[in-house]
PDB file of N, CA and C in Angstrom:
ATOM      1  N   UNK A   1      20.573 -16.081  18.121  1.00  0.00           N
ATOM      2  CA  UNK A   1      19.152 -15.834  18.020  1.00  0.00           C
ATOM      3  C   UNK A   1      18.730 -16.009  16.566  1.00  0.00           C
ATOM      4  N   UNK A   2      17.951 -16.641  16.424  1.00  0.00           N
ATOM      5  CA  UNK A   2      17.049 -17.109  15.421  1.00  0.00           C
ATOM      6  C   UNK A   2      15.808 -16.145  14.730  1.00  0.00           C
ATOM      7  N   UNK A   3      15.385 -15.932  13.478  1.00  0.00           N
ATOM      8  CA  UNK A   3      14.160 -15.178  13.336  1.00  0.00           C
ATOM      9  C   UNK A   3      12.940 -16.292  13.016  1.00  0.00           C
ATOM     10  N   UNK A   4      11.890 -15.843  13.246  1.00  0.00           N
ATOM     11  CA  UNK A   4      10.373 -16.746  12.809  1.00  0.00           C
ATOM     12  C   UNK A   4       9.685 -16.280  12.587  1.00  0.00           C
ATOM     13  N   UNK A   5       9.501 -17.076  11.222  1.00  0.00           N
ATOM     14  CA  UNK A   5       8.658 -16.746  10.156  1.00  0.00           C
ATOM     15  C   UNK A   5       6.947 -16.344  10.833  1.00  0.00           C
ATOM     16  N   UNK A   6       6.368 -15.187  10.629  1.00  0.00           N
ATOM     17  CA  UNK A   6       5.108 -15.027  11.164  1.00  0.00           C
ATOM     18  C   UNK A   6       4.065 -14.723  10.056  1.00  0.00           C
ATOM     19  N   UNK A   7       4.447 -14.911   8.911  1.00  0.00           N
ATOM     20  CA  UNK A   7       3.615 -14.592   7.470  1.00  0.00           C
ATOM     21  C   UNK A   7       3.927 -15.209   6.630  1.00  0.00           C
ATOM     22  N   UNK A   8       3.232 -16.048   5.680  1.00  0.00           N
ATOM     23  CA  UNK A   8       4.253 -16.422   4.320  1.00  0.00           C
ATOM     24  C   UNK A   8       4.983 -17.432   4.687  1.00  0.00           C
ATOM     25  N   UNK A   9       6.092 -17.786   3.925  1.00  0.00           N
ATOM     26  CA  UNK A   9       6.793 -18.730   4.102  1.00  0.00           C
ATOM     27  C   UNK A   9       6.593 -20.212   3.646  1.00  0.00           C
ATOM     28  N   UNK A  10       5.646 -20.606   2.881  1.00  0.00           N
ATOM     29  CA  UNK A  10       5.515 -21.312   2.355  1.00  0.00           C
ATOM     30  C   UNK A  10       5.223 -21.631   0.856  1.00  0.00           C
ATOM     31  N   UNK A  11       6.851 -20.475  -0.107  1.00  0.00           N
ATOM     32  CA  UNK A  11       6.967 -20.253  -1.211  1.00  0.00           C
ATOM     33  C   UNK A  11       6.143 -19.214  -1.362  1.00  0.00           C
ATOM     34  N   UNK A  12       6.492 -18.629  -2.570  1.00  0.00           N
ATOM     35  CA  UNK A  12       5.480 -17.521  -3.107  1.00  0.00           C
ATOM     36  C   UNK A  12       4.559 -17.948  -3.832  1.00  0.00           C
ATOM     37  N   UNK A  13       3.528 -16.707  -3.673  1.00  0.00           N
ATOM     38  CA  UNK A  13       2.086 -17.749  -4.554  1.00  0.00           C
ATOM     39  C   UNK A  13       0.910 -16.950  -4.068  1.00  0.00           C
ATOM     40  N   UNK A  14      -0.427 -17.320  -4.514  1.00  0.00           N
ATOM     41  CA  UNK A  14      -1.632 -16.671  -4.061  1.00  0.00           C
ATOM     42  C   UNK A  14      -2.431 -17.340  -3.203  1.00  0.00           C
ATOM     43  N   UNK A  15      -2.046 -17.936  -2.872  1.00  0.00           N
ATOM     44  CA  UNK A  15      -2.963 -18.549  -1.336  1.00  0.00           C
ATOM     45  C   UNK A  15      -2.939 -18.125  -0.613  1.00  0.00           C
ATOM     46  N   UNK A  16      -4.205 -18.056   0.193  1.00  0.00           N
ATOM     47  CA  UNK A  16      -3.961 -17.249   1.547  1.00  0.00           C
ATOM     48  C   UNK A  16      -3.045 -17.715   2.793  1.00  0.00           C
ATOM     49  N   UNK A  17      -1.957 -18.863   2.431  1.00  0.00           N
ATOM     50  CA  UNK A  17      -0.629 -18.891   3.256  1.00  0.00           C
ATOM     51  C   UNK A  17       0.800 -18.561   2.416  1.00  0.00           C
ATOM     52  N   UNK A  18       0.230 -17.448   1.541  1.00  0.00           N
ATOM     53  CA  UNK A  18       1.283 -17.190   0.769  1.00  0.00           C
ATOM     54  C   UNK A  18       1.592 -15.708   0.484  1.00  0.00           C
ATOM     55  N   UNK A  19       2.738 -15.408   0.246  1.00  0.00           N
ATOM     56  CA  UNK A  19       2.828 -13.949  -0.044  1.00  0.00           C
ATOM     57  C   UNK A  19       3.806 -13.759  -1.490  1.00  0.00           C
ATOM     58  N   UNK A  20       3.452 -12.865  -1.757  1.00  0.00           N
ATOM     59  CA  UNK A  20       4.320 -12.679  -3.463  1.00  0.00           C
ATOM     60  C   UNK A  20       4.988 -11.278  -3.450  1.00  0.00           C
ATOM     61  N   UNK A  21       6.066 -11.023  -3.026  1.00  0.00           N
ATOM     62  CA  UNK A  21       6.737  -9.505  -2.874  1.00  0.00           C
ATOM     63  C   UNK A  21       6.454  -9.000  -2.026  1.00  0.00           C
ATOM     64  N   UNK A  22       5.869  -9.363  -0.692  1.00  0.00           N
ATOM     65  CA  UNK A  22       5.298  -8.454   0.669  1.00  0.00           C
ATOM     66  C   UNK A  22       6.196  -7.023   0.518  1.00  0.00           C
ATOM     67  N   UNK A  23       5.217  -6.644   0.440  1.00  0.00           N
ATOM     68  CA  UNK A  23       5.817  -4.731   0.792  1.00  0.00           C
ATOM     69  C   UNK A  23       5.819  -4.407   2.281  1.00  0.00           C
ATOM     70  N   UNK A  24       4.720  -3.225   2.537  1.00  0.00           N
ATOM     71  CA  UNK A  24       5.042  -2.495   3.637  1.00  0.00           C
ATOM     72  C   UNK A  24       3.974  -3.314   4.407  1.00  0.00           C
ATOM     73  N   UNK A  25       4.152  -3.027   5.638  1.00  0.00           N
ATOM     74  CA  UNK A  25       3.069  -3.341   6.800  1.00  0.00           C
ATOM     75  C   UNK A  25       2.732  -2.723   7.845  1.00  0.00           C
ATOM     76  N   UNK A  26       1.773  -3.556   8.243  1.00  0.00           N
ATOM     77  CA  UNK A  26       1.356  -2.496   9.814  1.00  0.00           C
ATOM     78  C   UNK A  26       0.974  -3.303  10.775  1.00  0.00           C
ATOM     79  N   UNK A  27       0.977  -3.201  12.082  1.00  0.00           N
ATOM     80  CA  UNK A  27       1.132  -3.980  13.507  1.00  0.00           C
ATOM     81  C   UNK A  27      -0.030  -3.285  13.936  1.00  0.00           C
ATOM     82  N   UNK A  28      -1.234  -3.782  14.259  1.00  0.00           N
ATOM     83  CA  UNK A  28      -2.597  -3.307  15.112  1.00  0.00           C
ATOM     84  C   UNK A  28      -2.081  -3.729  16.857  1.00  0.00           C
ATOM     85  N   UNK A  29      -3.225  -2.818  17.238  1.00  0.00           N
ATOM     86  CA  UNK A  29      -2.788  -3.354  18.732  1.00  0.00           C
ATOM     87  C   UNK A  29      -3.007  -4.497  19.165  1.00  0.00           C
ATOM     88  N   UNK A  30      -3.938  -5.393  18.603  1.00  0.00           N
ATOM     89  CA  UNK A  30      -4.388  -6.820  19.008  1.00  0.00           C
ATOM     90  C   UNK A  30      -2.988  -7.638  18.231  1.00  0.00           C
ATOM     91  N   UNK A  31      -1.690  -6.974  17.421  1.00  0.00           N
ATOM     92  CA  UNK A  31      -0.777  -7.864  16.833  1.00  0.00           C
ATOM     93  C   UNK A  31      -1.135  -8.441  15.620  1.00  0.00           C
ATOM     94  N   UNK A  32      -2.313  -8.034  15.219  1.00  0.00           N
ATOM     95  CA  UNK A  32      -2.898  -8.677  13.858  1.00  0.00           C
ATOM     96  C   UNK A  32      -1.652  -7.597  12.824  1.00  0.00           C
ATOM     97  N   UNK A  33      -1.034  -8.603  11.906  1.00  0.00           N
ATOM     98  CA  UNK A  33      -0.455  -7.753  10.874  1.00  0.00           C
ATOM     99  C   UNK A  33      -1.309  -7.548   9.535  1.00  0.00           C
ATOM    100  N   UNK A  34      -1.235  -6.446   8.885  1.00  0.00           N
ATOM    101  CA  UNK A  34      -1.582  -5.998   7.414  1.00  0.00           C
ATOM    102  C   UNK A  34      -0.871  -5.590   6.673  1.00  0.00           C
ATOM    103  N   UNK A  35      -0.492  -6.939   5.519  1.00  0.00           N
ATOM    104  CA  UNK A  35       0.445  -7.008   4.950  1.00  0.00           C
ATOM    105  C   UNK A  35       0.479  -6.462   3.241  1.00  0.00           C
ATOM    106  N   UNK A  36       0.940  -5.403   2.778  1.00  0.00           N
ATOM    107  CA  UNK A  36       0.969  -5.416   1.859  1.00  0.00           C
ATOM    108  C   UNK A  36       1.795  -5.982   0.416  1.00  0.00           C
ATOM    109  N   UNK A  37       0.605  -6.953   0.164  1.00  0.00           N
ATOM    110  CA  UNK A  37       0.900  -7.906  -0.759  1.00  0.00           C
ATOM    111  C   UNK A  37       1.217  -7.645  -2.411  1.00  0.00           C
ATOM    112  N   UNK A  38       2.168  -7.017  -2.475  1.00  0.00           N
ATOM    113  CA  UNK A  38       2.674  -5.945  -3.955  1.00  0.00           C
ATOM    114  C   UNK A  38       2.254  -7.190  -5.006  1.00  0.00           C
ATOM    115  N   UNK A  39       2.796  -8.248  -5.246  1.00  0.00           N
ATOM    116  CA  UNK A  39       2.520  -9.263  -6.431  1.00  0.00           C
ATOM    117  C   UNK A  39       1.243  -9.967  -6.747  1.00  0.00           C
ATOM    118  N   UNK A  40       0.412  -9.916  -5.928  1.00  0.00           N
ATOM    119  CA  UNK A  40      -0.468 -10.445  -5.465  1.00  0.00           C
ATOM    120  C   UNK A  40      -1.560  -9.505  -5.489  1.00  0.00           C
ATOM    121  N   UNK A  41      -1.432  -8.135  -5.703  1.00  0.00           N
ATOM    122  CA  UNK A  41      -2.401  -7.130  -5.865  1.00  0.00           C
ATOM    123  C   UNK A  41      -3.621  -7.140  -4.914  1.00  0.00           C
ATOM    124  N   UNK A  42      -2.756  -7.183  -3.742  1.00  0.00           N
ATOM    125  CA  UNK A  42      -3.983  -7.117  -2.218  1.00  0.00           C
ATOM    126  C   UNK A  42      -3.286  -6.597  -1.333  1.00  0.00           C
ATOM    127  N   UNK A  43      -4.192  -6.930  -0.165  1.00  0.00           N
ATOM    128  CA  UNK A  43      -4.006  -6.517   1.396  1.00  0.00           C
ATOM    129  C   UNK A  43      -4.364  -7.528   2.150  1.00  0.00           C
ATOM    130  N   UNK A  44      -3.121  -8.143   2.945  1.00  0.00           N
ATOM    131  CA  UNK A  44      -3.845  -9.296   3.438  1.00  0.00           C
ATOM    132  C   UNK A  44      -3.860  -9.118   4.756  1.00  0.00           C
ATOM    133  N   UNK A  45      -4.625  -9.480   5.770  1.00  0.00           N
ATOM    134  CA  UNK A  45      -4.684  -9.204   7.326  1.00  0.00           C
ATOM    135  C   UNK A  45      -4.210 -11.055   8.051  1.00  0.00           C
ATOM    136  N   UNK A  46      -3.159 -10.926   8.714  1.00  0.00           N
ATOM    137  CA  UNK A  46      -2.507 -12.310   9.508  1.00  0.00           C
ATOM    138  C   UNK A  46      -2.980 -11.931  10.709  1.00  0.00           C
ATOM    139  N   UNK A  47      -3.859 -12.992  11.631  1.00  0.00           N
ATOM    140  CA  UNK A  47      -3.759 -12.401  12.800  1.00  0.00           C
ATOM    141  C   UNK A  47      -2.675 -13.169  13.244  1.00  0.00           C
ATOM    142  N   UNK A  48      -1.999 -12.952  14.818  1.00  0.00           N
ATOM    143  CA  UNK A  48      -0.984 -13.293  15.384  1.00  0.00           C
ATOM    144  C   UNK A  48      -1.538 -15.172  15.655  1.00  0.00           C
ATOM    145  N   UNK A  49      -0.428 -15.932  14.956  1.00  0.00           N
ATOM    146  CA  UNK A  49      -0.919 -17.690  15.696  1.00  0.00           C
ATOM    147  C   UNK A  49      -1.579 -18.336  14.477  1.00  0.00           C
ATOM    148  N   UNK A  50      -1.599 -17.259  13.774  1.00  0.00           N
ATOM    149  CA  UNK A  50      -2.521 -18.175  12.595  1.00  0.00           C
ATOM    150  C   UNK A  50      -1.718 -18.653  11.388  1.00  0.00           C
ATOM    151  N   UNK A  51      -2.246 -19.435  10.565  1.00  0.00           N
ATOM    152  CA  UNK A  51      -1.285 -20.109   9.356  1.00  0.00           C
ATOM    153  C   UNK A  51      -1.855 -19.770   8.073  1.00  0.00           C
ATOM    154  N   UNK A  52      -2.678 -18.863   8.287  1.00  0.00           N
ATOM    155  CA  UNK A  52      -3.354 -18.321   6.984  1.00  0.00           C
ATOM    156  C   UNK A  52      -3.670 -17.195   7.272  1.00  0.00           C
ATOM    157  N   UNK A  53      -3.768 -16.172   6.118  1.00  0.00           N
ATOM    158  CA  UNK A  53      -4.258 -15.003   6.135  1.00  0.00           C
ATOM    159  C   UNK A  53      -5.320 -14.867   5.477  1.00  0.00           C
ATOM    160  N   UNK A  54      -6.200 -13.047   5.737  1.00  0.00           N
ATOM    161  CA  UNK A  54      -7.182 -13.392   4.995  1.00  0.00           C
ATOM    162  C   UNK A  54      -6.999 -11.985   4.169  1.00  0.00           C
ATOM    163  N   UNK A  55      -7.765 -12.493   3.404  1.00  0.00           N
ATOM    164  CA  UNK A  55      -7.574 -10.755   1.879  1.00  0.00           C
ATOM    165  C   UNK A  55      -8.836  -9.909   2.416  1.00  0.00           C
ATOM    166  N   UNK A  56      -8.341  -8.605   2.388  1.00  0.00           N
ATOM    167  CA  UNK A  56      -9.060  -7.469   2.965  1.00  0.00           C
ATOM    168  C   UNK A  56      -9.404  -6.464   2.446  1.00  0.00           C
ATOM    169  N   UNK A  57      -8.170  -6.201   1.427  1.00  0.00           N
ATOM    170  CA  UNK A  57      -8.789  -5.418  -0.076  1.00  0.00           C
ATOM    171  C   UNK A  57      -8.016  -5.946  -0.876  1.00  0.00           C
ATOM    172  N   UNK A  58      -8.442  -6.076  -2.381  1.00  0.00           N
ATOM    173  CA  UNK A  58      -8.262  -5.891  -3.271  1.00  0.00           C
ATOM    174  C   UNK A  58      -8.416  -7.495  -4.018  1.00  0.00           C
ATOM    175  N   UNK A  59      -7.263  -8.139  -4.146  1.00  0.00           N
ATOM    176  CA  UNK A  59      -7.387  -9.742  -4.801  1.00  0.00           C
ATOM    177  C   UNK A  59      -8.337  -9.662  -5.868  1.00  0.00           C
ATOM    178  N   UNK A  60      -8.200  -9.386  -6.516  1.00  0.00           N
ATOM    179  CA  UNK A  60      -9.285  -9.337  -7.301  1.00  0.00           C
ATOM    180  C   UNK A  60      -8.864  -9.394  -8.842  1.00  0.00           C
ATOM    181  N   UNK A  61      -7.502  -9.610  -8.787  1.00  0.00           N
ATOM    182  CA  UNK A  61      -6.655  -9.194 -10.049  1.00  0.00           C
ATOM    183  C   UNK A  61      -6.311  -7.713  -9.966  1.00  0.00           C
ATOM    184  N   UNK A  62      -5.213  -7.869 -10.672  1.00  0.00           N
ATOM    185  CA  UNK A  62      -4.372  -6.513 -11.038  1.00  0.00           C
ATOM    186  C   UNK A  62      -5.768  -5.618 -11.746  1.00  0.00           C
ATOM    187  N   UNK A  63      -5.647  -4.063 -11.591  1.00  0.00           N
ATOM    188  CA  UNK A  63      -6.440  -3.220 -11.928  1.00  0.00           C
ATOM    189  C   UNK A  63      -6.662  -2.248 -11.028  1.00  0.00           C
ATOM    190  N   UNK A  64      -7.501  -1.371 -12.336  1.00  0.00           N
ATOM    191  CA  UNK A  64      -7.709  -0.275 -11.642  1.00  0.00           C
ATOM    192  C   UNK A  64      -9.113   0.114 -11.190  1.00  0.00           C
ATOM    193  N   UNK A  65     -10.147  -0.926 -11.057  1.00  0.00           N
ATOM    194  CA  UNK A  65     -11.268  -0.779 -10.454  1.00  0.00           C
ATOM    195  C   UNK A  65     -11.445  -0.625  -8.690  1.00  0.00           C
ATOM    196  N   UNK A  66     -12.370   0.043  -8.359  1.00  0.00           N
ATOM    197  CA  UNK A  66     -12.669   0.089  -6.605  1.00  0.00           C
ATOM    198  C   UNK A  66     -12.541  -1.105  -6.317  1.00  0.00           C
ATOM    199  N   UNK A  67     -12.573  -2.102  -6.665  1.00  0.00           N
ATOM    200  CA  UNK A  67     -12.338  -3.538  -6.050  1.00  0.00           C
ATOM    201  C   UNK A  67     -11.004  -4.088  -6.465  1.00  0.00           C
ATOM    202  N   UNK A  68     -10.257  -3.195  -7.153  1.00  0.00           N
ATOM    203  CA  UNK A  68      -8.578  -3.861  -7.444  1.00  0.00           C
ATOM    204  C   UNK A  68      -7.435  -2.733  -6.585  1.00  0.00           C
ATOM    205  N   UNK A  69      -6.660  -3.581  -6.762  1.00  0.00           N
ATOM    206  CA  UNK A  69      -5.022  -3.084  -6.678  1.00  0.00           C
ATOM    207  C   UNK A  69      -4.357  -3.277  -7.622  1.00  0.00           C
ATOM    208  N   UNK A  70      -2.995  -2.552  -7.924  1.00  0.00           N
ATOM    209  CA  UNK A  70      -2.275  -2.506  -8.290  1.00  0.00           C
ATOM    210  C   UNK A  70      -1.005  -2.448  -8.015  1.00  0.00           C
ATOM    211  N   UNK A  71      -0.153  -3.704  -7.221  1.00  0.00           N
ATOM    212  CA  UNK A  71       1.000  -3.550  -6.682  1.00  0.00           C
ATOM    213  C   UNK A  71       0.954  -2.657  -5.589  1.00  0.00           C
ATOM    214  N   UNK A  72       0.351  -3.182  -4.779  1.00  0.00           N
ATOM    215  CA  UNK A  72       0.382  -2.097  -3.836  1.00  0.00           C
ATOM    216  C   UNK A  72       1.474  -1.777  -2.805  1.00  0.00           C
ATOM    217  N   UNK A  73       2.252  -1.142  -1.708  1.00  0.00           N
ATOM    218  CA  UNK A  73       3.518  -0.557  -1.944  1.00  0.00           C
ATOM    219  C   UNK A  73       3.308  -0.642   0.237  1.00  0.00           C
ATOM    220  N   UNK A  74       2.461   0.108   0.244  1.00  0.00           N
ATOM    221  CA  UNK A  74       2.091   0.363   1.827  1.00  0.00           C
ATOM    222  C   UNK A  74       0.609   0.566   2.079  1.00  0.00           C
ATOM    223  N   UNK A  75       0.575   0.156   3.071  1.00  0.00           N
ATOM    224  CA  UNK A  75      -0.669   0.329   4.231  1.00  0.00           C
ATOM    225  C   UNK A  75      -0.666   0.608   5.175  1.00  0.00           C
ATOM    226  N   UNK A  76      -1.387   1.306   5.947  1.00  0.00           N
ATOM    227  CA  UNK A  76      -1.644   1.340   7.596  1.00  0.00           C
ATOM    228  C   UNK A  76      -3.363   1.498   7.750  1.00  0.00           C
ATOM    229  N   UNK A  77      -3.730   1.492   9.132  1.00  0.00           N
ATOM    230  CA  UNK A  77      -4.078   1.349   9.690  1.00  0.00           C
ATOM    231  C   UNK A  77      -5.059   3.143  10.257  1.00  0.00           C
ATOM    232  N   UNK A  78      -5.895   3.391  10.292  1.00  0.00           N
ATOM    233  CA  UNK A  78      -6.554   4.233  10.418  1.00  0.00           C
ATOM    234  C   UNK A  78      -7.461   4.021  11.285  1.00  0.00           C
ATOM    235  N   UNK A  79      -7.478   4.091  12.810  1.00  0.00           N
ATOM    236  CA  UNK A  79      -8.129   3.824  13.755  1.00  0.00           C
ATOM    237  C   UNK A  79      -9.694   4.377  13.888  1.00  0.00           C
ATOM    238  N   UNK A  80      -9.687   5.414  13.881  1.00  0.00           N
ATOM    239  CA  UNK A  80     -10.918   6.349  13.852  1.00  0.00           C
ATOM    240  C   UNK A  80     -11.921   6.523  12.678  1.00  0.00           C
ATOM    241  N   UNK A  81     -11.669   6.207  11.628  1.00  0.00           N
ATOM    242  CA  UNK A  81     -12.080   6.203  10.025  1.00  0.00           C
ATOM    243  C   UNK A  81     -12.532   4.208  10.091  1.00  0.00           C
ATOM    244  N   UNK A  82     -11.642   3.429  10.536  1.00  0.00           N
ATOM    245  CA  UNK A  82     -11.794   2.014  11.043  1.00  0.00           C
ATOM    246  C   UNK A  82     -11.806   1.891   9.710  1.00  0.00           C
ATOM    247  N   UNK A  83     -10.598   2.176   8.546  1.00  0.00           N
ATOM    248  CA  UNK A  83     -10.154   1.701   7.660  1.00  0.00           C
ATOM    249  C   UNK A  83      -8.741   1.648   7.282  1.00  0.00           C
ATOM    250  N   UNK A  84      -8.566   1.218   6.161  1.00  0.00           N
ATOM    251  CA  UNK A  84      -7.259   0.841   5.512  1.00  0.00           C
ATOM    252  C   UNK A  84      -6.582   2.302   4.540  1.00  0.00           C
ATOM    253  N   UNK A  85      -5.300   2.380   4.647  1.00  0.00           N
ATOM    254  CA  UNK A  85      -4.811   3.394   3.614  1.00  0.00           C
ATOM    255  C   UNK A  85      -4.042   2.558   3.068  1.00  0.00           C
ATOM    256  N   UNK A  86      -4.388   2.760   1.711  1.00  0.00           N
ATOM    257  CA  UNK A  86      -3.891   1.591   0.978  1.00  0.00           C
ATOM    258  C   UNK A  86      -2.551   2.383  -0.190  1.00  0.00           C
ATOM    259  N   UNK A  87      -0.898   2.288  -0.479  1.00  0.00           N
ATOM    260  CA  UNK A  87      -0.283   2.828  -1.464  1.00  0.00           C
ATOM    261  C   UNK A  87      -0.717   2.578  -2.195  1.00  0.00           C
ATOM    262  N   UNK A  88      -1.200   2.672  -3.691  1.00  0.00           N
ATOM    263  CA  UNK A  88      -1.641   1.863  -4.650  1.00  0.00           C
ATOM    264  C   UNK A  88      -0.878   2.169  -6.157  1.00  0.00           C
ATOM    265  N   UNK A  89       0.069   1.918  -5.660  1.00  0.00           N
ATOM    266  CA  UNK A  89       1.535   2.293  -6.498  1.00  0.00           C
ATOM    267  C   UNK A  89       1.406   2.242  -7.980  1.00  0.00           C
ATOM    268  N   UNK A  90       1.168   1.669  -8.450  1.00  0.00           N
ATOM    269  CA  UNK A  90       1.145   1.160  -9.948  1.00  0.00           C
ATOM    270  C   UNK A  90      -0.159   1.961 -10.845  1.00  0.00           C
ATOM    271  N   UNK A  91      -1.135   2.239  -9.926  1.00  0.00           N
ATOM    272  CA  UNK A  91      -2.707   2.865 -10.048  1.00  0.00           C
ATOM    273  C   UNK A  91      -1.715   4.471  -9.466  1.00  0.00           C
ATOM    274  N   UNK A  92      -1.166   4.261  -9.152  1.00  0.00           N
ATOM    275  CA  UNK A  92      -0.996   5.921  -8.844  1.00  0.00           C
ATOM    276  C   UNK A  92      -1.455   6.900  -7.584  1.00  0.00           C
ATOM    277  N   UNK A  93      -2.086   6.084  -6.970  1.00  0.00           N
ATOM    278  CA  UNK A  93      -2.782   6.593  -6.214  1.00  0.00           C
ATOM    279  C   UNK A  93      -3.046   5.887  -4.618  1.00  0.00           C
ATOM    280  N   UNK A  94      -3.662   6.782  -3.774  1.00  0.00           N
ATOM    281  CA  UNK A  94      -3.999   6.099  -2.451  1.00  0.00           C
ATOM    282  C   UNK A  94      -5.101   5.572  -2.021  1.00  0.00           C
ATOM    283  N   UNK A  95      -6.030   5.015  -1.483  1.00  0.00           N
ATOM    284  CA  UNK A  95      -7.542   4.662  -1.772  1.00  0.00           C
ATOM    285  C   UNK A  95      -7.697   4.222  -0.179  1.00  0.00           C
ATOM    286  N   UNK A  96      -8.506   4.345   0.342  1.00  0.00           N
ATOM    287  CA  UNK A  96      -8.718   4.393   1.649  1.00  0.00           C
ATOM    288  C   UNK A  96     -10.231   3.263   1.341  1.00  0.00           C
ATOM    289  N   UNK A  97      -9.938   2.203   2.000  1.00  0.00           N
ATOM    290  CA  UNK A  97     -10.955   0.633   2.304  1.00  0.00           C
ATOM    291  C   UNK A  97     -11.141   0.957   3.421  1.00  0.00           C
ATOM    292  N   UNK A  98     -12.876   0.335   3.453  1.00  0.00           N
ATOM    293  CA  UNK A  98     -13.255  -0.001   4.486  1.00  0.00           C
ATOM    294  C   UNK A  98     -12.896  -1.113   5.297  1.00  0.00           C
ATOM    295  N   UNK A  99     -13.186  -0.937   6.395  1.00  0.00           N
ATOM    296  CA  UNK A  99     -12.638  -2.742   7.768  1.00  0.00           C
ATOM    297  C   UNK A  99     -14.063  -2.654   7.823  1.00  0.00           C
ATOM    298  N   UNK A 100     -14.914  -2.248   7.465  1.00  0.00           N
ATOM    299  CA  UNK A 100     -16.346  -2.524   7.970  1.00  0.00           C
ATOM    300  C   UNK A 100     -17.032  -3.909   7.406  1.00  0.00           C
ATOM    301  N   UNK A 101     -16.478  -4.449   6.415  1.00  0.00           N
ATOM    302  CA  UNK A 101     -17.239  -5.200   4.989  1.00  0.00           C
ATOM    303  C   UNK A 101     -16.821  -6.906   5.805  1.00  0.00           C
ATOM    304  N   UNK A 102     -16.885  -6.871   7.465  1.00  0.00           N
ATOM    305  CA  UNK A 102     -17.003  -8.234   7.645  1.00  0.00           C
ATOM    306  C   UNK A 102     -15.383  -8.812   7.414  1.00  0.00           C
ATOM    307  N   UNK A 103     -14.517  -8.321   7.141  1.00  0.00           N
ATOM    308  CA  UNK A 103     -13.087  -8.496   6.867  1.00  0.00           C
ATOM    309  C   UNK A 103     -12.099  -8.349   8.016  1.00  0.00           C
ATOM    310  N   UNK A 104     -12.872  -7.991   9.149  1.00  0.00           N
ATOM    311  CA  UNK A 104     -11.285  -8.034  10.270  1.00  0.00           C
ATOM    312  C   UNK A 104     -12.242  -8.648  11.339  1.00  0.00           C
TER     313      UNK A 104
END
């Protein structure tokens, strides 16, 4: 048995078919993954079938503004809030994004 590639995989890098240190992730019920993108200072959402992902928080460059990350570490998924918990490792801290902003 074989594994396949369902994220990434086409070198490291910042494109949205690329990942740079993928950290932690999370599996929604529709199979969409949210990948936390540690090198890359985001959150990227893959849905299942697709060859690109899209950025959901952060990308914005390294930092510590409401619109950055910092190496971020883990994410999940917060059903009821219909946002993101974001590790934000390097910033120190946890920061909870909206899914509302047209992003999933």
């Amino acid at each position: 048995m074989n594994g396949v590639t369902v994220a990434g995989g086409t070198e490291k890098g910042a494109a949205t078919n690329q990942l740079f240190r993928p950290q932690g992730f999370f599996v929604d019920d529709d199979q969409t993954m949210v990948i936390a993108d540690y090198g890359n200072h985001r959150i990227i959402q893959w849905k299942i079938g697709d060859t690109d992902g899209q950025v959901v928080a952060g990308g914005n460059g390294k930092g510590s503004e409401f619109d950055q990350l910092n190496s971020p570490t883990d994410v999940l998924i917060d059903k009821e809030m219909n946002s993101l918990i974001i590790c934000d490792a390097m910033n120190g801290r946890v920061v909870q994004w909206s899914r509302r902003n047209g992003t999933t």
